[in-house]
N, C-alpha and C. Protein backbone atom coordinates (compact mmCIF):
# COMPACT_ATOMS: atom_id res chain seq x y z
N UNK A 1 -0.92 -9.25 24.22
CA UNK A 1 -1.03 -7.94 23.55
C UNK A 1 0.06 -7.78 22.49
N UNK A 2 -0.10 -6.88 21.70
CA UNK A 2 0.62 -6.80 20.30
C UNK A 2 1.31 -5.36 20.89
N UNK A 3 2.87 -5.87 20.39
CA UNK A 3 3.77 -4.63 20.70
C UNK A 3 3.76 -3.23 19.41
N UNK A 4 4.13 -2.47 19.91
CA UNK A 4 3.40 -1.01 19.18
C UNK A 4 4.47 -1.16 17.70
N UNK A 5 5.63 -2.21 17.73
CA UNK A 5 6.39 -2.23 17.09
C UNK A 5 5.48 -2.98 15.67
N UNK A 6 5.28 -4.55 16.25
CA UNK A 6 4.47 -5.43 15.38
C UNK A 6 3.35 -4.26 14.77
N UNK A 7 2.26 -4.16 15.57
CA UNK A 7 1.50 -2.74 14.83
C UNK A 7 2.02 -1.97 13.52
N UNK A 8 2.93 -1.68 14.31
CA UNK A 8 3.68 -0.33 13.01
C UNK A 8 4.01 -1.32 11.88
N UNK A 9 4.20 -1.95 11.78
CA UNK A 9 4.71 -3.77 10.82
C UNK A 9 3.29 -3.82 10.33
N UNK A 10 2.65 -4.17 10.85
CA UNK A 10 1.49 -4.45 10.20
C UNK A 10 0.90 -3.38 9.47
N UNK A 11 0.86 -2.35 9.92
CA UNK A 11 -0.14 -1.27 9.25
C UNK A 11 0.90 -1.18 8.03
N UNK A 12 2.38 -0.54 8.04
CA UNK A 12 3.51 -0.22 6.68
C UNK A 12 2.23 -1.34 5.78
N UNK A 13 2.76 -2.69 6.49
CA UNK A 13 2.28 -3.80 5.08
C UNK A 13 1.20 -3.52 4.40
N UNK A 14 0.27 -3.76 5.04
CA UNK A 14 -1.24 -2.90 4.40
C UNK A 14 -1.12 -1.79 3.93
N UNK A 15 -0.48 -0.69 4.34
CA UNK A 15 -0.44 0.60 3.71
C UNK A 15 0.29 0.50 2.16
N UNK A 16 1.57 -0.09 1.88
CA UNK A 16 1.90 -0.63 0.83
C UNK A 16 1.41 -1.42 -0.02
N UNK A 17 0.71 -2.18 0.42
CA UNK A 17 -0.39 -3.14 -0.34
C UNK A 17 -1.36 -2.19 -1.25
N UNK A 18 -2.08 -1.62 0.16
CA UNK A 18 -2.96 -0.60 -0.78
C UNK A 18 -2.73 0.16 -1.85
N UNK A 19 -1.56 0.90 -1.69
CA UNK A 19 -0.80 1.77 -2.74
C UNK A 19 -0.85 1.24 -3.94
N UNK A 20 -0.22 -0.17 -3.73
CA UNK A 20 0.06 -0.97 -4.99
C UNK A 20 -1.06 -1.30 -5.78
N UNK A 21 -1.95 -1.39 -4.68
CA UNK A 21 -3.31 -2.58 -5.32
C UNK A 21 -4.02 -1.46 -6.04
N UNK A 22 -4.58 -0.33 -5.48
CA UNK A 22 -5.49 0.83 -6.19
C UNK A 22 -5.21 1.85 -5.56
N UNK A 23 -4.15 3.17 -5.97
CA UNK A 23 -4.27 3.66 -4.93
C UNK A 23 -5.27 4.83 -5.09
N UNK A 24 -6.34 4.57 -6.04
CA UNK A 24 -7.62 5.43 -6.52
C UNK A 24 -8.42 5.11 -5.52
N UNK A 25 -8.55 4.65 -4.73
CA UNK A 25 -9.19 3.65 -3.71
C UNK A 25 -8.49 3.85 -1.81
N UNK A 26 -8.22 4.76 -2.13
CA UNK A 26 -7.34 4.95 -0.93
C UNK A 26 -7.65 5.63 0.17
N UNK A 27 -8.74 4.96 0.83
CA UNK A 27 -9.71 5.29 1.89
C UNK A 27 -9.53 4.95 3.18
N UNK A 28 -9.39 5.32 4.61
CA UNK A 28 -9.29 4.93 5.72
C UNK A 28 -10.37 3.72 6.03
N UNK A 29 -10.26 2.38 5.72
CA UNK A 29 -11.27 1.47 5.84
C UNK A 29 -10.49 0.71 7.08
N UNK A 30 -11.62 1.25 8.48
CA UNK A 30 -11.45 0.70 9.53
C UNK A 30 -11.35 -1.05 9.47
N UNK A 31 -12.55 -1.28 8.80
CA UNK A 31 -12.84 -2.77 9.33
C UNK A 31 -12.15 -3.44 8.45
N UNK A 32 -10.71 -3.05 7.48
CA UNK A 32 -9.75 -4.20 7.10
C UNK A 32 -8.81 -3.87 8.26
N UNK A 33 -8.18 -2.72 8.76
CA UNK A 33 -6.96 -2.63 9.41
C UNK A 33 -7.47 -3.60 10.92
N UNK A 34 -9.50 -3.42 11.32
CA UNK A 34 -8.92 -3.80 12.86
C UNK A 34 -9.35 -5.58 12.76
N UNK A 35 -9.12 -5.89 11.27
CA UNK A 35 -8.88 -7.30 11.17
C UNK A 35 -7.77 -7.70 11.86
């Protein structure tokens, strides 16, 4: 199992990504995060 810490790590990254990448586009899209 993945500690709630790694999680929080993972999501920041993606959440920053997104920002950067489009943040016109900035939609709760389940099926990249429960990649």
């Amino acid at each position: 199992m993945l500690s709630v810490n790694h999680l929080i790590g993972q999501f920041m990254s993606i959440f920053k990504v997104y920002l950067c990448l489009d943040p016109c586009t900035f939609v709760p899209s389940t099926d990249r995060l429960d990649d």
